[in-house]
PDB file of N, CA and C in Angstrom:
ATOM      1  N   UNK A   1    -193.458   4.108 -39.075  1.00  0.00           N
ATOM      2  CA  UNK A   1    -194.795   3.552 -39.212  1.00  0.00           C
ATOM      3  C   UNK A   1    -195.030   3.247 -40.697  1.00  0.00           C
ATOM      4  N   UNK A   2    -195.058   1.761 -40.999  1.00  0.00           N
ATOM      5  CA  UNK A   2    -194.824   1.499 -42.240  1.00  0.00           C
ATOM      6  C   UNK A   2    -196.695   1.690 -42.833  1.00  0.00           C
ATOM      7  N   UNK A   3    -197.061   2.365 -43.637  1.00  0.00           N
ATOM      8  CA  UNK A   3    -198.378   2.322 -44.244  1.00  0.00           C
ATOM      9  C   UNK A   3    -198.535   1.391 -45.831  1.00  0.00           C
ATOM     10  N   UNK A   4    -200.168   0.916 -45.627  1.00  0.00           N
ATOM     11  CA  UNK A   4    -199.983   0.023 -46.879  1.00  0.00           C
ATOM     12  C   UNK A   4    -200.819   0.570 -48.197  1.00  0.00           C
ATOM     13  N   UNK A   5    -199.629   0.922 -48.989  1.00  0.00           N
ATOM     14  CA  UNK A   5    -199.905   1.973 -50.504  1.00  0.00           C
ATOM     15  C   UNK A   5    -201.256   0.875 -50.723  1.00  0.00           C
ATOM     16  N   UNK A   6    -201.186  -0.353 -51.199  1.00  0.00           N
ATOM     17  CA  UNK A   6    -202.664  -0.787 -51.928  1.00  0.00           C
ATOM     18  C   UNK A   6    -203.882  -0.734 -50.950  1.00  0.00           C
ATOM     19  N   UNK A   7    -204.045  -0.023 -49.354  1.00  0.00           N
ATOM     20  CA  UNK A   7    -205.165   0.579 -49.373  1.00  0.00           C
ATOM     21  C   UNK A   7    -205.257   2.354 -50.115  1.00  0.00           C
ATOM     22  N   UNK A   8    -204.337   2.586 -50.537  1.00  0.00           N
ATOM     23  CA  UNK A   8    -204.156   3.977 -51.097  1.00  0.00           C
ATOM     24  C   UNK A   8    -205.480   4.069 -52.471  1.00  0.00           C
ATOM     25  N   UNK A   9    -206.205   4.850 -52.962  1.00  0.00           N
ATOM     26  CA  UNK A   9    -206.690   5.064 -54.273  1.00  0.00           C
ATOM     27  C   UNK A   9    -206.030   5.142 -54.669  1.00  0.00           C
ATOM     28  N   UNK A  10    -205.023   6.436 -54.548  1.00  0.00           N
ATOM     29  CA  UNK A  10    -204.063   7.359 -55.545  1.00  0.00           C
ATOM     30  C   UNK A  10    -203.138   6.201 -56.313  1.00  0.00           C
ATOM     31  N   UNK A  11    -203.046   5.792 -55.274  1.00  0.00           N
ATOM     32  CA  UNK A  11    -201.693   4.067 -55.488  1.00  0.00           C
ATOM     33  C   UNK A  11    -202.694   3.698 -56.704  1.00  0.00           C
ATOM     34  N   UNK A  12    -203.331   2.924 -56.635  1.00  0.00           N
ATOM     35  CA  UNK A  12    -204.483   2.398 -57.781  1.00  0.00           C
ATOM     36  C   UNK A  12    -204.755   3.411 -59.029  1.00  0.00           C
ATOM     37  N   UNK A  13    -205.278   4.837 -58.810  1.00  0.00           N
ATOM     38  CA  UNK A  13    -205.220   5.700 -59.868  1.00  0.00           C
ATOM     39  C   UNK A  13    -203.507   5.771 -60.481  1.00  0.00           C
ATOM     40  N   UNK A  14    -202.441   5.440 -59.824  1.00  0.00           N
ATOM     41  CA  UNK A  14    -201.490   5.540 -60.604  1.00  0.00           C
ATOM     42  C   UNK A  14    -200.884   4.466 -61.250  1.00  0.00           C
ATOM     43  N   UNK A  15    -200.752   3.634 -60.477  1.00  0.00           N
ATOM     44  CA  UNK A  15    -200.782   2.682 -61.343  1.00  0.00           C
ATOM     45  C   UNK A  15    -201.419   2.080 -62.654  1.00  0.00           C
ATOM     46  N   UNK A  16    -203.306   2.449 -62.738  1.00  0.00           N
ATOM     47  CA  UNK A  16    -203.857   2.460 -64.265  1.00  0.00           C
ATOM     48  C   UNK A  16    -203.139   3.252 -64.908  1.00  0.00           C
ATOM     49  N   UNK A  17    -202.462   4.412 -64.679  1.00  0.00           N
ATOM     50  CA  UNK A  17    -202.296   5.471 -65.427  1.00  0.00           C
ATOM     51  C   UNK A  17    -200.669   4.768 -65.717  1.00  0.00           C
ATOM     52  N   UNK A  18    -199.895   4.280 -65.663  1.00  0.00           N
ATOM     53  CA  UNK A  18    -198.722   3.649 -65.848  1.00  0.00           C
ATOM     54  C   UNK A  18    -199.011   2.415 -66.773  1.00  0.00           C
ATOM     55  N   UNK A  19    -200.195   1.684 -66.945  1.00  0.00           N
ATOM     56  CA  UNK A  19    -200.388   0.517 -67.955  1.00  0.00           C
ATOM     57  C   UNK A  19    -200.928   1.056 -68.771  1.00  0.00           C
ATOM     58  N   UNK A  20    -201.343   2.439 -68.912  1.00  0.00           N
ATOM     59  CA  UNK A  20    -202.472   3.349 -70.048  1.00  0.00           C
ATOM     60  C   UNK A  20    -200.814   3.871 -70.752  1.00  0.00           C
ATOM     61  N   UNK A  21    -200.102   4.332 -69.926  1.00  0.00           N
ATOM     62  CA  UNK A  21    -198.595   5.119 -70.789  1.00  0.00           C
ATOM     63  C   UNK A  21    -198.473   3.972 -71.574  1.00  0.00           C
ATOM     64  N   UNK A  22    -197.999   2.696 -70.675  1.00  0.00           N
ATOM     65  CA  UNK A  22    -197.567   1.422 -71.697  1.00  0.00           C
ATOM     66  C   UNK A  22    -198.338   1.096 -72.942  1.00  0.00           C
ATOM     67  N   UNK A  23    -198.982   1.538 -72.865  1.00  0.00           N
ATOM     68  CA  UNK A  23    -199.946   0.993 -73.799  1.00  0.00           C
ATOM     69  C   UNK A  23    -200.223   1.882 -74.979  1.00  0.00           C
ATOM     70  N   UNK A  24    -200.235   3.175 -74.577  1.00  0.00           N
ATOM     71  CA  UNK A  24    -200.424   4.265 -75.769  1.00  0.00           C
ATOM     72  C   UNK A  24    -199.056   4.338 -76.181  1.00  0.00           C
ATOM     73  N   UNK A  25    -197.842   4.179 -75.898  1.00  0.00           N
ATOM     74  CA  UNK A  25    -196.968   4.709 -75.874  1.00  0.00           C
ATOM     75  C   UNK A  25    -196.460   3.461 -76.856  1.00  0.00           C
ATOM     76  N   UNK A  26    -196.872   2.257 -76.658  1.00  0.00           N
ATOM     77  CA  UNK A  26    -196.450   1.111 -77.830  1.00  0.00           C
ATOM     78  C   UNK A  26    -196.077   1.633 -79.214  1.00  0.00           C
ATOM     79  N   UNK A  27    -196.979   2.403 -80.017  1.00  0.00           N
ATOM     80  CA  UNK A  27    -197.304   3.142 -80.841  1.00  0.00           C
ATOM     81  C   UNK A  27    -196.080   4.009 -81.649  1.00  0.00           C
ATOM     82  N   UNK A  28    -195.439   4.822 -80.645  1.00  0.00           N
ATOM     83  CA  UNK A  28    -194.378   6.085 -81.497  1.00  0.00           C
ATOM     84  C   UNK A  28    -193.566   5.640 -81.745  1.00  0.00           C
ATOM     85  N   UNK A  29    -192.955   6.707 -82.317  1.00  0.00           N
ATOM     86  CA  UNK A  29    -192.325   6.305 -83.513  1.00  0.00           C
ATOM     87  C   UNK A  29    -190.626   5.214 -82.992  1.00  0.00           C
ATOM     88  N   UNK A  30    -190.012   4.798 -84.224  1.00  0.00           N
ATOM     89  CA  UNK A  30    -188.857   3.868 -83.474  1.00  0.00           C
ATOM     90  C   UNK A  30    -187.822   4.963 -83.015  1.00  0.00           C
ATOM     91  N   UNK A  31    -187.686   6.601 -83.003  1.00  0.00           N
ATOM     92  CA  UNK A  31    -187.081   7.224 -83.139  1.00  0.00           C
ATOM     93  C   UNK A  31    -186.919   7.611 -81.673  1.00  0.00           C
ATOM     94  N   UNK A  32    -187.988   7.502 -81.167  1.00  0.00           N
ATOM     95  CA  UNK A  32    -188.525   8.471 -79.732  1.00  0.00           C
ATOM     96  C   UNK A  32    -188.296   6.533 -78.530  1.00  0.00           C
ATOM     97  N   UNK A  33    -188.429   6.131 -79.069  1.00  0.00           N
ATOM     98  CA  UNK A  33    -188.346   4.896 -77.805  1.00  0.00           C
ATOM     99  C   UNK A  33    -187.321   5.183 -76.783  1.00  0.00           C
ATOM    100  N   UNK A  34    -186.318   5.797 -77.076  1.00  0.00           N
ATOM    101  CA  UNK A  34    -185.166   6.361 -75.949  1.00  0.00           C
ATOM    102  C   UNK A  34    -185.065   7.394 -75.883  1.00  0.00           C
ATOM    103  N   UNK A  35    -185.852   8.203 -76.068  1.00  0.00           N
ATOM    104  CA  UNK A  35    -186.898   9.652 -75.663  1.00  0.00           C
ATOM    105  C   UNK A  35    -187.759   9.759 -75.055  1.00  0.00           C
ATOM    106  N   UNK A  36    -189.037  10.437 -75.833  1.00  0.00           N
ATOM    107  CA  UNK A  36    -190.206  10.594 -74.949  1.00  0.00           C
ATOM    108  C   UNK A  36    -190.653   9.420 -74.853  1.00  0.00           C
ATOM    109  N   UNK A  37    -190.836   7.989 -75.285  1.00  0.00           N
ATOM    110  CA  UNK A  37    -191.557   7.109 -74.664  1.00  0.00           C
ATOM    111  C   UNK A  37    -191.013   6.390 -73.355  1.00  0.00           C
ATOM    112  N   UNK A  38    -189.735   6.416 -73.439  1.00  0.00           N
ATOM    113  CA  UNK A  38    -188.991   6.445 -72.483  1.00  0.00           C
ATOM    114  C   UNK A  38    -188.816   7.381 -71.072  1.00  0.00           C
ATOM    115  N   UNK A  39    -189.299   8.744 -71.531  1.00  0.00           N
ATOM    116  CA  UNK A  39    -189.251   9.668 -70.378  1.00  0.00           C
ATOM    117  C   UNK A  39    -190.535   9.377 -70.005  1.00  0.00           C
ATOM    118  N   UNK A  40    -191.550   9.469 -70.837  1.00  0.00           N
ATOM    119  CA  UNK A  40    -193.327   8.811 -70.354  1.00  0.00           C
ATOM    120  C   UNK A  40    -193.181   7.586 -69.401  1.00  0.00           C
ATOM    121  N   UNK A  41    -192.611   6.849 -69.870  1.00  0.00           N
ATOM    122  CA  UNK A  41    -192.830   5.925 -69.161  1.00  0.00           C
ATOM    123  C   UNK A  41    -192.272   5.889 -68.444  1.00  0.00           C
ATOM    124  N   UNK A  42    -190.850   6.360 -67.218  1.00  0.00           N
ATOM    125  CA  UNK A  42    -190.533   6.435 -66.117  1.00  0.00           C
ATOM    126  C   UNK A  42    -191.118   7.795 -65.250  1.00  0.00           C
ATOM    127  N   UNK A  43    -191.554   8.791 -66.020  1.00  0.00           N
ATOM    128  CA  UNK A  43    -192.438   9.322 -65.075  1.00  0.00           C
ATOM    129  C   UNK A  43    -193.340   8.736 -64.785  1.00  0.00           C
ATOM    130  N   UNK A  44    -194.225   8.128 -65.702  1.00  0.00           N
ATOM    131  CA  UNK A  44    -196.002   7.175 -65.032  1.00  0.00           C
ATOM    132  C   UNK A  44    -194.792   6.488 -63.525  1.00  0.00           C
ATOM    133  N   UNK A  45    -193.924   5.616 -64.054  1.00  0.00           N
ATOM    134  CA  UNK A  45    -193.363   4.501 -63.020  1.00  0.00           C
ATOM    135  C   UNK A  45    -193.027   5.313 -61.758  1.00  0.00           C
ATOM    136  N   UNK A  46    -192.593   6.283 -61.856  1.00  0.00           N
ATOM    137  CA  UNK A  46    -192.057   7.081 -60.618  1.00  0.00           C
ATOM    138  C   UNK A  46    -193.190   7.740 -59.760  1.00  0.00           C
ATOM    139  N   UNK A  47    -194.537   8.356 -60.337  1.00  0.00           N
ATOM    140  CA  UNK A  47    -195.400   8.444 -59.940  1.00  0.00           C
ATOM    141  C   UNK A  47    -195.774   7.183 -58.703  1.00  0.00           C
ATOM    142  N   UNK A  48    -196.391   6.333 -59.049  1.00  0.00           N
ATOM    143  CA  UNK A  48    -196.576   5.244 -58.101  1.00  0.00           C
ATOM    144  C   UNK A  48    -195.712   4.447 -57.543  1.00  0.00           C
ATOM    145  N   UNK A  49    -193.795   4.292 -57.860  1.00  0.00           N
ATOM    146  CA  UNK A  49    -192.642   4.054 -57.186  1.00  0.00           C
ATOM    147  C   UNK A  49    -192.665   4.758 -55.890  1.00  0.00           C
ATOM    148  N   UNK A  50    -193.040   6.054 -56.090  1.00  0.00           N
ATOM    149  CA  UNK A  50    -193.077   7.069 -55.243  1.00  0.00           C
ATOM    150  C   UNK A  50    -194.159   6.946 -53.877  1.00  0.00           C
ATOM    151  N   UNK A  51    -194.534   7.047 -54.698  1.00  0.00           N
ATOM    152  CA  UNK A  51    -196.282   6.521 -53.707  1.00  0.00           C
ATOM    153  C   UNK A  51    -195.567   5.235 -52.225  1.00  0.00           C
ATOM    154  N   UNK A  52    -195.291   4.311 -53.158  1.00  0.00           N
ATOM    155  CA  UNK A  52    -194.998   3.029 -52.426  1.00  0.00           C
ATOM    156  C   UNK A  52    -193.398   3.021 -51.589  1.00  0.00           C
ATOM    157  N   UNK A  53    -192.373   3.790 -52.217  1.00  0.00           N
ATOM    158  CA  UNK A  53    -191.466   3.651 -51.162  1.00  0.00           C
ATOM    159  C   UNK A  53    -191.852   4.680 -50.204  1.00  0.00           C
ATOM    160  N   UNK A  54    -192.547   6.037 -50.221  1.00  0.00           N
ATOM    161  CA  UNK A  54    -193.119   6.725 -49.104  1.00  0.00           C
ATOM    162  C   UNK A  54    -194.162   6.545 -48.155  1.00  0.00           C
ATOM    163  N   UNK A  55    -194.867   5.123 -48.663  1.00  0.00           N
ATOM    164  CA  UNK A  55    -195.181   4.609 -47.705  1.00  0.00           C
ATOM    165  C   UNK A  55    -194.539   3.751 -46.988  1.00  0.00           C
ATOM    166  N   UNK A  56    -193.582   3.009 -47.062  1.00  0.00           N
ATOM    167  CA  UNK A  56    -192.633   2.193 -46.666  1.00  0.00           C
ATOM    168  C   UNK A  56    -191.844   2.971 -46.012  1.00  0.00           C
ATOM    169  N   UNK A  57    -191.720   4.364 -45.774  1.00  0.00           N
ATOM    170  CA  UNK A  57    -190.627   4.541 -44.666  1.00  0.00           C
ATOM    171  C   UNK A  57    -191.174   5.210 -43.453  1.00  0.00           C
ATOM    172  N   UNK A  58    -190.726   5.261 -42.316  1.00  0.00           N
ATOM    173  CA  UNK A  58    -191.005   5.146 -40.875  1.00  0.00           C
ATOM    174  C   UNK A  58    -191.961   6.231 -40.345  1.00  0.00           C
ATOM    175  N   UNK A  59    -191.182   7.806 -41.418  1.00  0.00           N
ATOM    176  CA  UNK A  59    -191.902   8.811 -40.604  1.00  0.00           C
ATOM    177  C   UNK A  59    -192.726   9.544 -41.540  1.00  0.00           C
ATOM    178  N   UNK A  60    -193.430  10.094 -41.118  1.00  0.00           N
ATOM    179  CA  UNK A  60    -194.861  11.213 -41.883  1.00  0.00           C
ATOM    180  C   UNK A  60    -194.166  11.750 -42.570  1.00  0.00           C
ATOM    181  N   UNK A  61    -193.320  12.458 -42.350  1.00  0.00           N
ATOM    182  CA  UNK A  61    -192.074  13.812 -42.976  1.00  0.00           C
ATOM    183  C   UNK A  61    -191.888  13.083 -44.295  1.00  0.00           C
ATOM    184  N   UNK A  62    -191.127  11.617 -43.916  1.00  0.00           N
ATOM    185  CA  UNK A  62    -190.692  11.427 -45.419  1.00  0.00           C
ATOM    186  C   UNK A  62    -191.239  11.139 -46.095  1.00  0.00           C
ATOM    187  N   UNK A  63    -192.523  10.209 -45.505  1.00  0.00           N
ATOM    188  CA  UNK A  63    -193.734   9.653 -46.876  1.00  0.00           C
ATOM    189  C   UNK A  63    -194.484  11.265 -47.037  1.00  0.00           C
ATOM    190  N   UNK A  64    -194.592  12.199 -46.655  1.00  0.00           N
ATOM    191  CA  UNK A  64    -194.961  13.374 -47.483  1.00  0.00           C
ATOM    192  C   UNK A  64    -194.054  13.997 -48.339  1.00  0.00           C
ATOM    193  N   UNK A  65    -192.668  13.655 -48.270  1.00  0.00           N
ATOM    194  CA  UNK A  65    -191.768  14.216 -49.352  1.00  0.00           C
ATOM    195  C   UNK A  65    -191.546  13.249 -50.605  1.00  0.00           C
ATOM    196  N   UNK A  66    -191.888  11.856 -50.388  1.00  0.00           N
ATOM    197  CA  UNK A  66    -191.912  10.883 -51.441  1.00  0.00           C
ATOM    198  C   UNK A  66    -193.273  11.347 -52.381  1.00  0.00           C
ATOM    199  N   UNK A  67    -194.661  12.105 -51.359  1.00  0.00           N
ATOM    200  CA  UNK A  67    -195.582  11.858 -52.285  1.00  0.00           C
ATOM    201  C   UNK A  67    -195.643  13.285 -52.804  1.00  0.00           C
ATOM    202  N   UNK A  68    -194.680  14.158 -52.336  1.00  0.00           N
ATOM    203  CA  UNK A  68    -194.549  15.217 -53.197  1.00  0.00           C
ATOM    204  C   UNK A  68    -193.696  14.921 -54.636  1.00  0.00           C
ATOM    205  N   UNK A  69    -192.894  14.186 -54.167  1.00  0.00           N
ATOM    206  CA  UNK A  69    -192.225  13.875 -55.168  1.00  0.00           C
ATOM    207  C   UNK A  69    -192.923  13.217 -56.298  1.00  0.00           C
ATOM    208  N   UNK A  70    -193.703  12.565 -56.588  1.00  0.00           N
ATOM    209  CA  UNK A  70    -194.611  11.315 -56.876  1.00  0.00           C
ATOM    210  C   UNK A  70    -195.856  12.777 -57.676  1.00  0.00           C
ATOM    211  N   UNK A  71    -196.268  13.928 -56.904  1.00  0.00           N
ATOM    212  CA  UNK A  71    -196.756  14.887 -57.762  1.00  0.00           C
ATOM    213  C   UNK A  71    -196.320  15.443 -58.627  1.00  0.00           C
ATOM    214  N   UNK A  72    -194.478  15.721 -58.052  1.00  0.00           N
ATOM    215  CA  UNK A  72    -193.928  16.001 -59.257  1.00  0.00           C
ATOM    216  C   UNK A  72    -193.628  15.366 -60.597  1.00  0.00           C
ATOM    217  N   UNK A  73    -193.952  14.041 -60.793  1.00  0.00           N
ATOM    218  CA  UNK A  73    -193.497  12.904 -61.339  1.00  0.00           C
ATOM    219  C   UNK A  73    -194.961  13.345 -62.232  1.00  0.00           C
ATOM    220  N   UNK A  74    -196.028  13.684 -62.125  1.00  0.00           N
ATOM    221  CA  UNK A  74    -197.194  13.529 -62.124  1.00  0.00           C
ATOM    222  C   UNK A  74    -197.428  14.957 -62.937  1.00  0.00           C
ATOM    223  N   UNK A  75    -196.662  15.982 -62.515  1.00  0.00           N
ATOM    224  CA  UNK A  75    -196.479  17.267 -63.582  1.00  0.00           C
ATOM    225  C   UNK A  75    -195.751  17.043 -64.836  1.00  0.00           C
ATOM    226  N   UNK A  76    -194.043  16.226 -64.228  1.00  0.00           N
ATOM    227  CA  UNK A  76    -193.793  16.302 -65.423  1.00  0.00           C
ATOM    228  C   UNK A  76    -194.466  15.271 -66.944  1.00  0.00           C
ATOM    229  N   UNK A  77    -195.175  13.992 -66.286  1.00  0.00           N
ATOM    230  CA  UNK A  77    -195.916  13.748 -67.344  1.00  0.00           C
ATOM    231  C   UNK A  77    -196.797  14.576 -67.912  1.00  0.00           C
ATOM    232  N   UNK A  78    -197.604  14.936 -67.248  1.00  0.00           N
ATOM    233  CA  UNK A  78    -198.618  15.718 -67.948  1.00  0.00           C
ATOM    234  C   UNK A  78    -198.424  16.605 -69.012  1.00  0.00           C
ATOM    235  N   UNK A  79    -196.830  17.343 -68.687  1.00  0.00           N
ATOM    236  CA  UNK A  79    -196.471  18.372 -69.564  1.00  0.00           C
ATOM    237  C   UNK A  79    -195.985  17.321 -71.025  1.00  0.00           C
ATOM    238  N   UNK A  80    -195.456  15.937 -70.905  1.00  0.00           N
ATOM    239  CA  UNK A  80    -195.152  15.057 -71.827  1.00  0.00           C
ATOM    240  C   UNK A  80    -195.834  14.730 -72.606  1.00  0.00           C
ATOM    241  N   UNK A  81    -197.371  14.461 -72.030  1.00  0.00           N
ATOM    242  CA  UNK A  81    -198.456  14.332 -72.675  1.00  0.00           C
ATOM    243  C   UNK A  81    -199.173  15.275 -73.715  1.00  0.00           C
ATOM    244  N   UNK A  82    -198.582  16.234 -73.043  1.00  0.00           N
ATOM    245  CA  UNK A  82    -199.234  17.654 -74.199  1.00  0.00           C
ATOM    246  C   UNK A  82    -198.176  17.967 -74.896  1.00  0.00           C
ATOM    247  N   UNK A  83    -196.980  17.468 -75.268  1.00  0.00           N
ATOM    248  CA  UNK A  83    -195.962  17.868 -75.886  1.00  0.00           C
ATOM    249  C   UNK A  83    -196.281  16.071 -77.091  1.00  0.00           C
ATOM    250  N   UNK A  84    -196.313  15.238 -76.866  1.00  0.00           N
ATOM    251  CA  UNK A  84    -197.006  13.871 -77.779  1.00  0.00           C
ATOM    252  C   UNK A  84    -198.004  14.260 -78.347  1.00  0.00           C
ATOM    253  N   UNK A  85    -198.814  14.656 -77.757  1.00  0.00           N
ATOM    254  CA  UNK A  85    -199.699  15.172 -78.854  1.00  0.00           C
ATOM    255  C   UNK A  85    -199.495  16.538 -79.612  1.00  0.00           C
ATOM    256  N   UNK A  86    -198.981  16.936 -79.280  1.00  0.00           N
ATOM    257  CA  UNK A  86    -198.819  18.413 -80.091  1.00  0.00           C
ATOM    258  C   UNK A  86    -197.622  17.647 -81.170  1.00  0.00           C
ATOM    259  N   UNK A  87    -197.137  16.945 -80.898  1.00  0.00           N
ATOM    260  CA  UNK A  87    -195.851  15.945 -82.022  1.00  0.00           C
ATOM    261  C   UNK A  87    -196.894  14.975 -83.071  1.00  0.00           C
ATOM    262  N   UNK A  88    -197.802  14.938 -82.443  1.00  0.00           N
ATOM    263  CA  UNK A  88    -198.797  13.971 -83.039  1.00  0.00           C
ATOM    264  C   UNK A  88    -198.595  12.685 -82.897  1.00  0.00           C
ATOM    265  N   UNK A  89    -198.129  12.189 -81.928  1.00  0.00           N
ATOM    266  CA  UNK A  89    -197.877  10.994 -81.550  1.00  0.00           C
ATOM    267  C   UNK A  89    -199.256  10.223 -80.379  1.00  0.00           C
ATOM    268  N   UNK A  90    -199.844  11.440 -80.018  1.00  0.00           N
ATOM    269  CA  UNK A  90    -200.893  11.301 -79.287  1.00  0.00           C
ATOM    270  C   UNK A  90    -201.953  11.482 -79.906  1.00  0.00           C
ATOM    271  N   UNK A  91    -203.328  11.119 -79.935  1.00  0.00           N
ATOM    272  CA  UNK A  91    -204.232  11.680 -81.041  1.00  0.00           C
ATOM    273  C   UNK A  91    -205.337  11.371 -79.791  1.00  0.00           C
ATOM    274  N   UNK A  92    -206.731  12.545 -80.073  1.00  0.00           N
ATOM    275  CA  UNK A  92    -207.992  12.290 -79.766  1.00  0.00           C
ATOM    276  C   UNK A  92    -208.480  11.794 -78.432  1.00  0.00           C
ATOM    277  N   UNK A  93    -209.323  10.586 -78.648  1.00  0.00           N
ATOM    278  CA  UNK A  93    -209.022  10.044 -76.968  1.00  0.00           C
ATOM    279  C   UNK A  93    -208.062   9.625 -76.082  1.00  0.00           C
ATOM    280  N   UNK A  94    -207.426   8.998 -76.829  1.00  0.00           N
ATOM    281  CA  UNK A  94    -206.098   8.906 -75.867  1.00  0.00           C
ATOM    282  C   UNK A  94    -205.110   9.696 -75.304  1.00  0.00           C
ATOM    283  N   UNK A  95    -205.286  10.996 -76.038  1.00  0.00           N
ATOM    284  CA  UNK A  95    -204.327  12.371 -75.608  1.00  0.00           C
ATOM    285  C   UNK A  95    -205.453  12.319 -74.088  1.00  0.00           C
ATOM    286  N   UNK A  96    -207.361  12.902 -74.368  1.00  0.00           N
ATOM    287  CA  UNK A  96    -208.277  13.200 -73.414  1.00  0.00           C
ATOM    288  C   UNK A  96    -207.556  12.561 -72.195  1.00  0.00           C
ATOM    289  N   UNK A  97    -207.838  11.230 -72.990  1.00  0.00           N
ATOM    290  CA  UNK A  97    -207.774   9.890 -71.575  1.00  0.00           C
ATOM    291  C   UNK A  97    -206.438  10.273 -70.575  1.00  0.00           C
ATOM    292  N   UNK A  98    -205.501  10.076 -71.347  1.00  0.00           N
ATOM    293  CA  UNK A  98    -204.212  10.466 -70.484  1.00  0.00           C
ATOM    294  C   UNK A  98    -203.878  11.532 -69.611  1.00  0.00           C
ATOM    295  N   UNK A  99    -204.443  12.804 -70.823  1.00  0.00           N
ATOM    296  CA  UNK A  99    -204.382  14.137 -69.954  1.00  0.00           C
ATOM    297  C   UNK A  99    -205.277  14.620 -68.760  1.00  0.00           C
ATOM    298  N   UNK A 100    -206.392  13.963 -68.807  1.00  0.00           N
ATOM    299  CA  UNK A 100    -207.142  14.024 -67.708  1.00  0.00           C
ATOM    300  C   UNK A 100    -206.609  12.918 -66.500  1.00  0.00           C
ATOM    301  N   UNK A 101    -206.226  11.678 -66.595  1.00  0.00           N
ATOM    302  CA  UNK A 101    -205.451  10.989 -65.581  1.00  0.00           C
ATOM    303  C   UNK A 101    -204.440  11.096 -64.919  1.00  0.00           C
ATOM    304  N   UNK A 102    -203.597  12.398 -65.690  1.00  0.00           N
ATOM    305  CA  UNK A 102    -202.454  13.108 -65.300  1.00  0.00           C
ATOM    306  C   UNK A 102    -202.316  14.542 -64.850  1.00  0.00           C
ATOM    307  N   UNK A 103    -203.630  14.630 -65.459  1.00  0.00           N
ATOM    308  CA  UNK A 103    -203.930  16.108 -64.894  1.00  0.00           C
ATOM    309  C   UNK A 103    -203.824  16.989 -64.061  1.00  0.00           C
ATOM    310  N   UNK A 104    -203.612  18.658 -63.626  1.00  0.00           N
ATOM    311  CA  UNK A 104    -204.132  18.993 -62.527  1.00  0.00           C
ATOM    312  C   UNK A 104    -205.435  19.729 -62.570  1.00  0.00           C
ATOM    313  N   UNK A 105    -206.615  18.907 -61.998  1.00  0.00           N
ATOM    314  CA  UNK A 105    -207.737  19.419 -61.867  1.00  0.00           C
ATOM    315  C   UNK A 105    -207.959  18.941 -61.034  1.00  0.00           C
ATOM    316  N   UNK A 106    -209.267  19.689 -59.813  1.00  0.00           N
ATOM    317  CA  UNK A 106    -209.639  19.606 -58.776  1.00  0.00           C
ATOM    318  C   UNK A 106    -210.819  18.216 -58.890  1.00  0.00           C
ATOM    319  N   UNK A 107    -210.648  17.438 -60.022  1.00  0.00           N
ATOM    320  CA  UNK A 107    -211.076  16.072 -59.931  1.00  0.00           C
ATOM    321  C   UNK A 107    -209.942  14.614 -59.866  1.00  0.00           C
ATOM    322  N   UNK A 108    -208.745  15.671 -60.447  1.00  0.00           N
ATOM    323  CA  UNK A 108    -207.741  14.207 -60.146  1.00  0.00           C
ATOM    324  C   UNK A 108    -207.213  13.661 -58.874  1.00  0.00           C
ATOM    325  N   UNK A 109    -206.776  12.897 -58.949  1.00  0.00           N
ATOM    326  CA  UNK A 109    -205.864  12.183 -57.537  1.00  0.00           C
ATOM    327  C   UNK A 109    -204.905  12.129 -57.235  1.00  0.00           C
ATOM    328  N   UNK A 110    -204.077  13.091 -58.267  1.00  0.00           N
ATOM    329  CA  UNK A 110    -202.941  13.251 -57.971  1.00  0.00           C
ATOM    330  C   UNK A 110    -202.790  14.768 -57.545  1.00  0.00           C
ATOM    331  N   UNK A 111    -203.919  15.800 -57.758  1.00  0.00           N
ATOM    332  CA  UNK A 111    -203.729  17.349 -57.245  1.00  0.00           C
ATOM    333  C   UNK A 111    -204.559  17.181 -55.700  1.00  0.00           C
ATOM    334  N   UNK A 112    -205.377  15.914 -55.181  1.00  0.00           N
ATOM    335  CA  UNK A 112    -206.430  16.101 -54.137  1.00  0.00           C
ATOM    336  C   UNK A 112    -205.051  16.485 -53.077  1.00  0.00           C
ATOM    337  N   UNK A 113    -205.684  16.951 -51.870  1.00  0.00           N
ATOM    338  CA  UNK A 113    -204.482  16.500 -50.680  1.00  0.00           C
ATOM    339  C   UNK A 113    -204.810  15.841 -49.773  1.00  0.00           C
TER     340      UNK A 113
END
């Protein structure tokens, strides 16, 4: 039973949160581009990759193991995010902005179930 991710929120909350990495992430240094901006940015991508091939496959079982997967994708940014800024590559609002979009709090969309 194929389901369609762009009626999803989460699909939509992850995806902003994948053009917000691109975008803050322009920034660091030339050192880290095949590092952490690089690991940032295929976790944001895997986050909502995730989302969308688990909706694309047949049974419940597996689109719940894609979107577990897709949480995990969703931890390990978060922990990336607080490791950029603690490097100082992240600063102020944009650390807020990110870390709350990646977050786990009982307001994000990626911890709801």
């Amino acid at each position: 039973m194929a389901r369609d991710h762009r009626k999803l929120r989460v699909f939509h909350h992850a995806h902003q949160l994948v053009l917000a990495i691109y975008r803050q992430t322009k920034t660091f240094p030339k050192d880290e581009w095949f590092g952490m901006r690089l690991q940032m940015r295929r976790a944001a991508t895997s986050i909502s990759t995730n989302i969308v091939e688990g909706s694309a496959r047949r049974t419940t079982k597996e689109y719940f193991n894609f979107v577990n997967i897709a949480r995990g994708s969703a931890g390990e940014l978060h922990y990336l995010i607080d490791l950029a800024s603690e490097l100082g590559y992240l600063a102020g609002m944009a650390f807020k902005d990110l870390s709350s979009r990646a977050g786990f709090d009982s307001s994000n969309a990626f911890c709801k179930s």
